[in-house]
C-alpha atoms as a PDB file:
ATOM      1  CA  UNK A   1      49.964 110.016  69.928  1.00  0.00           C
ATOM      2  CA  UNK A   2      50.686 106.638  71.795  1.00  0.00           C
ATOM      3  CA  UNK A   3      53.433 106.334  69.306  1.00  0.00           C
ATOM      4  CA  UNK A   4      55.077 109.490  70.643  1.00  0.00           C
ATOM      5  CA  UNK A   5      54.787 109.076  73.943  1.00  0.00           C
ATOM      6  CA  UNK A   6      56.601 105.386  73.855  1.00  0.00           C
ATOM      7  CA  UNK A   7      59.097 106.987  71.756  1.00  0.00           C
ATOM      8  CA  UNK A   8      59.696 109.899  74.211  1.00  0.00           C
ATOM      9  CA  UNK A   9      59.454 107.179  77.239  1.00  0.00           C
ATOM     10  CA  UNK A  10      62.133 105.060  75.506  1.00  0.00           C
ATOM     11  CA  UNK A  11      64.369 107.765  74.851  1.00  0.00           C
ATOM     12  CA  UNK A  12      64.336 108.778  78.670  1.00  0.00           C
ATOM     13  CA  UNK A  13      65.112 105.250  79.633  1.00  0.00           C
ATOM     14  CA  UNK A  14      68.265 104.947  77.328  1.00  0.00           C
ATOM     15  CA  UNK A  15      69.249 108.537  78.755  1.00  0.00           C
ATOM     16  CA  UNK A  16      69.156 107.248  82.070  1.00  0.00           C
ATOM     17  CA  UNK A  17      70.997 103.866  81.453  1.00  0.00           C
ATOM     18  CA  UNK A  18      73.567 106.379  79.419  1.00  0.00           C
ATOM     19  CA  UNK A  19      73.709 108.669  82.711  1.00  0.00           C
ATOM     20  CA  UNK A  20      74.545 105.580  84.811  1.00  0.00           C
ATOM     21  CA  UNK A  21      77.090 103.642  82.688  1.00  0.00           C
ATOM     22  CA  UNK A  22      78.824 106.685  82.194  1.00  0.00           C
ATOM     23  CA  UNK A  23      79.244 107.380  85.886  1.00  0.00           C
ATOM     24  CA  UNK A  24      80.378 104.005  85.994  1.00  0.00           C
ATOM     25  CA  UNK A  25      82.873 104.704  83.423  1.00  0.00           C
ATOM     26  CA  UNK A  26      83.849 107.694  84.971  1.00  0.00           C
ATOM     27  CA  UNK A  27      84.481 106.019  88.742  1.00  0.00           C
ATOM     28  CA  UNK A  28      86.248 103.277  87.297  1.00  0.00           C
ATOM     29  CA  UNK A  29      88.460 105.840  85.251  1.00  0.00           C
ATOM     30  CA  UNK A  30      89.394 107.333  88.621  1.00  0.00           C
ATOM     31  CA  UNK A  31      90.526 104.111  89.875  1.00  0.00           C
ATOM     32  CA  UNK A  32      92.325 103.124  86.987  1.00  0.00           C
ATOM     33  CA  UNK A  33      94.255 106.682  87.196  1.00  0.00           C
ATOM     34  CA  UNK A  34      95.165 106.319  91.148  1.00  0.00           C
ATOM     35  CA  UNK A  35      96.672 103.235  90.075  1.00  0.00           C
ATOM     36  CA  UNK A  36      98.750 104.129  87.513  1.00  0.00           C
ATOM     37  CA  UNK A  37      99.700 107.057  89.781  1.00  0.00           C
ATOM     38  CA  UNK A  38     101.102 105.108  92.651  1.00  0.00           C
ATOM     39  CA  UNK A  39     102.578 102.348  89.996  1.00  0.00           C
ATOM     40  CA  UNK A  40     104.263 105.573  88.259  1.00  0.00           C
ATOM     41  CA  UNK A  41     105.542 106.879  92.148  1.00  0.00           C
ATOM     42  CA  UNK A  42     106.992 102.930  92.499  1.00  0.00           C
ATOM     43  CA  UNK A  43     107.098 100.891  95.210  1.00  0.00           C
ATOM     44  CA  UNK A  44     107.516 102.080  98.688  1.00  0.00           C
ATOM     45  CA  UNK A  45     110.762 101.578  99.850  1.00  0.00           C
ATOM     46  CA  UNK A  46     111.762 104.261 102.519  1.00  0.00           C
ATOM     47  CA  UNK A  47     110.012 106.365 105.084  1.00  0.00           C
ATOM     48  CA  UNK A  48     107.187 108.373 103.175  1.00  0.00           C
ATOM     49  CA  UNK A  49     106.992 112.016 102.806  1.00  0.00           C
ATOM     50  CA  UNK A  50     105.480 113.632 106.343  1.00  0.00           C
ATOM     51  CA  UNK A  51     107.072 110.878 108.563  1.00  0.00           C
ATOM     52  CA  UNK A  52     109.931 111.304 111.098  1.00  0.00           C
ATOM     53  CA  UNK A  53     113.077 109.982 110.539  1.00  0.00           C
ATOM     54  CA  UNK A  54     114.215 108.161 113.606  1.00  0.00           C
ATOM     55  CA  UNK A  55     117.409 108.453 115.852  1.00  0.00           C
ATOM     56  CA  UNK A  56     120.593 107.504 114.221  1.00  0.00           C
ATOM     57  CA  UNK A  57     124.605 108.379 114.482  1.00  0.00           C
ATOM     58  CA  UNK A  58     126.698 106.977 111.720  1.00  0.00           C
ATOM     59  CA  UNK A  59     130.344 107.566 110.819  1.00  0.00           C
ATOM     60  CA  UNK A  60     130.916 108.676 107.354  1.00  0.00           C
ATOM     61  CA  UNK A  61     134.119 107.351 105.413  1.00  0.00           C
ATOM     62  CA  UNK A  62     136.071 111.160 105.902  1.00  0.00           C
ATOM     63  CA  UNK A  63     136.068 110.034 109.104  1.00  0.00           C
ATOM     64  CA  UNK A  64     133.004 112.462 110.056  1.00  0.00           C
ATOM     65  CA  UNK A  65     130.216 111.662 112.808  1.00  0.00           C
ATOM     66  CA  UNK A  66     126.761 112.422 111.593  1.00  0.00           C
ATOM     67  CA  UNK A  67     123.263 111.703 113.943  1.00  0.00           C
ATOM     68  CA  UNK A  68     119.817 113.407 113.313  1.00  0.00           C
ATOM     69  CA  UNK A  69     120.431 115.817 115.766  1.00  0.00           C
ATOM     70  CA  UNK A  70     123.567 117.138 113.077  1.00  0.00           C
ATOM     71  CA  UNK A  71     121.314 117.672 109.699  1.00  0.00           C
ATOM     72  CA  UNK A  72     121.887 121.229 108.362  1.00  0.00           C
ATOM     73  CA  UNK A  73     119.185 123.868 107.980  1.00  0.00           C
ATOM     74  CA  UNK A  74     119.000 122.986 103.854  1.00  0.00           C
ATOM     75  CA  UNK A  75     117.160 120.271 103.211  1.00  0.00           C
ATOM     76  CA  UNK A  76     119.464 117.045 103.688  1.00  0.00           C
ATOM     77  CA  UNK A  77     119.520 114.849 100.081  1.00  0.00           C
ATOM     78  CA  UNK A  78     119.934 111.538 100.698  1.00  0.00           C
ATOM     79  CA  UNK A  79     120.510 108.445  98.232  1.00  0.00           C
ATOM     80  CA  UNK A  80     120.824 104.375 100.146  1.00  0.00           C
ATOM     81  CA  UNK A  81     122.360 101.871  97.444  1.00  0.00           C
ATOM     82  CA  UNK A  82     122.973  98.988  97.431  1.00  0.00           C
ATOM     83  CA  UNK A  83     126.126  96.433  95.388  1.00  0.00           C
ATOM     84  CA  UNK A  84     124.733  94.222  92.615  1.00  0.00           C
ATOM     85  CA  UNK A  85     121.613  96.117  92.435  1.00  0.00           C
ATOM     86  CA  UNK A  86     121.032  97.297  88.175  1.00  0.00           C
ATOM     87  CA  UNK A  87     118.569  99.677  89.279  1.00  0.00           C
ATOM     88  CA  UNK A  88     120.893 101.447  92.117  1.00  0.00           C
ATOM     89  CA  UNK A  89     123.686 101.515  89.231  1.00  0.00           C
ATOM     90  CA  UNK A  90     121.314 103.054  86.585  1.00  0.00           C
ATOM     91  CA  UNK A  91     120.450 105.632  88.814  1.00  0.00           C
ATOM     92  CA  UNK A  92     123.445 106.513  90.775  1.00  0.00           C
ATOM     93  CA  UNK A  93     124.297 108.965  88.100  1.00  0.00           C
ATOM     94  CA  UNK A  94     121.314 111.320  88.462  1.00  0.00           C
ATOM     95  CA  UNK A  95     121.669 111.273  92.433  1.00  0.00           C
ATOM     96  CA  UNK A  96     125.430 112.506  91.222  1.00  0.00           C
ATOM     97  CA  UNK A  97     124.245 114.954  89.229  1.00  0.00           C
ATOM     98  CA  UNK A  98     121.504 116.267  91.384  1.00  0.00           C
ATOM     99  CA  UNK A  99     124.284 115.710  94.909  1.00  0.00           C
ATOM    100  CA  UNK A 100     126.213 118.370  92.385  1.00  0.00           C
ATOM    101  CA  UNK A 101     123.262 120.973  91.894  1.00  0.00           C
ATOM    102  CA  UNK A 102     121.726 120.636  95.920  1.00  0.00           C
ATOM    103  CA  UNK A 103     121.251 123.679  97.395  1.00  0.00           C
ATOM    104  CA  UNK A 104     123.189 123.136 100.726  1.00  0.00           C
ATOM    105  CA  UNK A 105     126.243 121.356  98.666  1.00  0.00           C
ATOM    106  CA  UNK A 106     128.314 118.523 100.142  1.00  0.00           C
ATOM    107  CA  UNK A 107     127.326 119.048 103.802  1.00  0.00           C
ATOM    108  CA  UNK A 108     123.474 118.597 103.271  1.00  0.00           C
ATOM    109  CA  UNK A 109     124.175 115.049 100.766  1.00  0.00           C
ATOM    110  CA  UNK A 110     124.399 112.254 102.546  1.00  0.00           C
ATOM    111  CA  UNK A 111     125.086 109.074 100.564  1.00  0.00           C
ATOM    112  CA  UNK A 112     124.327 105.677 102.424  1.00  0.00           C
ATOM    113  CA  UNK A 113     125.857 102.157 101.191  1.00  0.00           C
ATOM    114  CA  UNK A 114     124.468  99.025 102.291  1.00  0.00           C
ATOM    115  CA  UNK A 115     127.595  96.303 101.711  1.00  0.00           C
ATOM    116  CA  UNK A 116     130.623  95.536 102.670  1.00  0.00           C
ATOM    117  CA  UNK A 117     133.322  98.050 101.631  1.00  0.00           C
ATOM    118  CA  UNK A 118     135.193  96.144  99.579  1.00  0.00           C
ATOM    119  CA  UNK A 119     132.099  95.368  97.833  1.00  0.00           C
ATOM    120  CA  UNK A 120     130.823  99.340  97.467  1.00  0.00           C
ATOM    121  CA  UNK A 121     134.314 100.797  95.708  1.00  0.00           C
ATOM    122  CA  UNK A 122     133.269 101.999  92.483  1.00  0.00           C
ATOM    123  CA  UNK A 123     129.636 103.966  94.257  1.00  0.00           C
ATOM    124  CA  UNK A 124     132.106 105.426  96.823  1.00  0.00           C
ATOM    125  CA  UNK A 125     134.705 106.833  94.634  1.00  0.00           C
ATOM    126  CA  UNK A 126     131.538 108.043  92.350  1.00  0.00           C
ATOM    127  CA  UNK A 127     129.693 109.578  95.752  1.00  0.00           C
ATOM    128  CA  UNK A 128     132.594 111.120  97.985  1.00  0.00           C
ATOM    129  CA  UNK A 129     133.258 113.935  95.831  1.00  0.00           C
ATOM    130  CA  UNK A 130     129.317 114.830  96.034  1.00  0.00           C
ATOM    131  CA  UNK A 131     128.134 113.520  99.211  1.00  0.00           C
ATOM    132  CA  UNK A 132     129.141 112.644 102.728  1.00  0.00           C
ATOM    133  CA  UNK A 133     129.224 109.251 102.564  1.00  0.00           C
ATOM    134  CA  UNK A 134     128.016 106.423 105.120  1.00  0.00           C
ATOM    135  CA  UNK A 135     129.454 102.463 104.745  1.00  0.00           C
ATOM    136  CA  UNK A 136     126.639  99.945 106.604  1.00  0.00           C
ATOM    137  CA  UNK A 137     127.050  96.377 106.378  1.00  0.00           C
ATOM    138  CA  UNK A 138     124.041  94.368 107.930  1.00  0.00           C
ATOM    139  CA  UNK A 139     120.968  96.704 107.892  1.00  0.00           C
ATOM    140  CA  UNK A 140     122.682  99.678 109.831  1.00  0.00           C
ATOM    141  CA  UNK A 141     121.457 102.301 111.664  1.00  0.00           C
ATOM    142  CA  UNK A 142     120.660 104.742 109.591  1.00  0.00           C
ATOM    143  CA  UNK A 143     118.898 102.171 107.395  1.00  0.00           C
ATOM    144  CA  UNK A 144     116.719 101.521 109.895  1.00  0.00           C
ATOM    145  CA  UNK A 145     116.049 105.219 110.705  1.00  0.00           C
ATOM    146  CA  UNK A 146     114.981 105.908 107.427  1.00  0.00           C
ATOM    147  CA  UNK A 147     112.956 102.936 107.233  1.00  0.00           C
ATOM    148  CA  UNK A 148     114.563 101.382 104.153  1.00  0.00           C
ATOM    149  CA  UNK A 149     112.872  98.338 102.723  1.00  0.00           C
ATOM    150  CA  UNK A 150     114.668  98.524  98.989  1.00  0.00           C
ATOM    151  CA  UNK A 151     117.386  99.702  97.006  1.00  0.00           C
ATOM    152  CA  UNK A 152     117.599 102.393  95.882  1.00  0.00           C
ATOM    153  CA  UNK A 153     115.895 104.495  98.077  1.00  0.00           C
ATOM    154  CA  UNK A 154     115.964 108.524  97.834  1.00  0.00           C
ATOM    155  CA  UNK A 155     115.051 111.273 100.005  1.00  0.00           C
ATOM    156  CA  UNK A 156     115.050 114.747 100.980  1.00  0.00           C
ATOM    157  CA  UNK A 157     114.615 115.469 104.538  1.00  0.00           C
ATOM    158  CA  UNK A 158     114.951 118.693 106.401  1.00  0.00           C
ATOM    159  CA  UNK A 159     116.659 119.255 109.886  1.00  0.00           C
ATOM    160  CA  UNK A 160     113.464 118.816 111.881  1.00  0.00           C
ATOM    161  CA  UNK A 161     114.018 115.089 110.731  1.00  0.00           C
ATOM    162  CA  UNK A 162     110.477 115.127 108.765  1.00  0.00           C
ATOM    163  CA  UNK A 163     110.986 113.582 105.559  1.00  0.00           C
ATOM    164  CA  UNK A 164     109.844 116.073 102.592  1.00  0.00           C
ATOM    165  CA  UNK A 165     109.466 113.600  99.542  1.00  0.00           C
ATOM    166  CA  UNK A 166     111.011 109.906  99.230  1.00  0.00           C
ATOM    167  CA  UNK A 167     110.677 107.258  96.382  1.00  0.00           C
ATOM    168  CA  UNK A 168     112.724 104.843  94.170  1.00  0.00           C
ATOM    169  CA  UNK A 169     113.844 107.633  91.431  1.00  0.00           C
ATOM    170  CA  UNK A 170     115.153 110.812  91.602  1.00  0.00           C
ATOM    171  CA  UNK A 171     112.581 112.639  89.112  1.00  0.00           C
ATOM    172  CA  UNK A 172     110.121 112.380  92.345  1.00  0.00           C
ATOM    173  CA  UNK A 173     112.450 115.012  94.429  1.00  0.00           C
ATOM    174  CA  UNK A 174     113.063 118.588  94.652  1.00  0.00           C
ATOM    175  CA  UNK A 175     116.520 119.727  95.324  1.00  0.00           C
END
């Protein structure tokens, strides 16, 4: 009888060493998931989704004048690049494509190049026939107002100036 009663009592320890190790394993599988989450989201590199975009007036290259108090009613889509950045020129082409299939068309793109404009060409003559398009040499104003910390940088933001989703790819956004 003493037999089965150690036996029974050593059973119930394992169980609850099991029990904790496995909550443990669980908690630590959470972490490990959050961080592969925000790795898979990328770096933070302009205003995140919820925040305000802050006061700006910029003069696009048609010769247009465009502030935050201008956005349309359809979400605004907007892409910042940057010359000599590979990761900008990889994924110019799906802000293109996407600039092309945006809800409010060419008036609610707005396309934002950080260089000199000798330097920006080749993303200009790709962007003007998608997207109003914005020239800003030296950390310009509307670089600032989105609070852009990397290239590239994309964003949807509606005319309330709250920004509905931003991040480094454009898989991330809804248009």
């Amino acid at each position: 009888m003493q037999f089965l009663i150690a036996f029974v009592a050593i059973v119930g320890v394992l169980c609850a060493v099991d029990l904790v190790l496995s909550v443990g394993v669980i908690r630590r599988l959470r972490e490990h998931s959050e961080a592969l989450e925000a790795l898979r989201r990328g770096p933070s590199v302009m205003a995140p989704a919820g925040s305000a975009v802050g006061p700006f007036t910029a003069v696009t290259t048609d010769g247009e004048t465009v502030s935050d108090a201008t956005l349309p009613e359809t979400p605004t889509l907007v892409g910042v690049f940057s010359p000599g950045c590979p990761a900008c020129a990889e994924r110019l082409p799906s802000f293109v494509d996407a600039a092309k299939n945006h809800g409010g068309g060419r008036p609610a793109v707005l396309a934002v190049l950080a260089g000199r404009e000798e330097d920006v060409a080749a993303e200009r003559a790709a962007l003007e026939p998608v997207a109003r398009v914005v020239i800003e040499s030296g950390g310009g104003g509307l670089t600032r107002a989105l609070s852009v910390s990397g290239f590239p940088a994309f964003a949807l933001v509606d005319a309330s100036r709250r920004v509905l989703a931003s991040g480094t790819a454009m898989e991330g956004l809804r248009t």
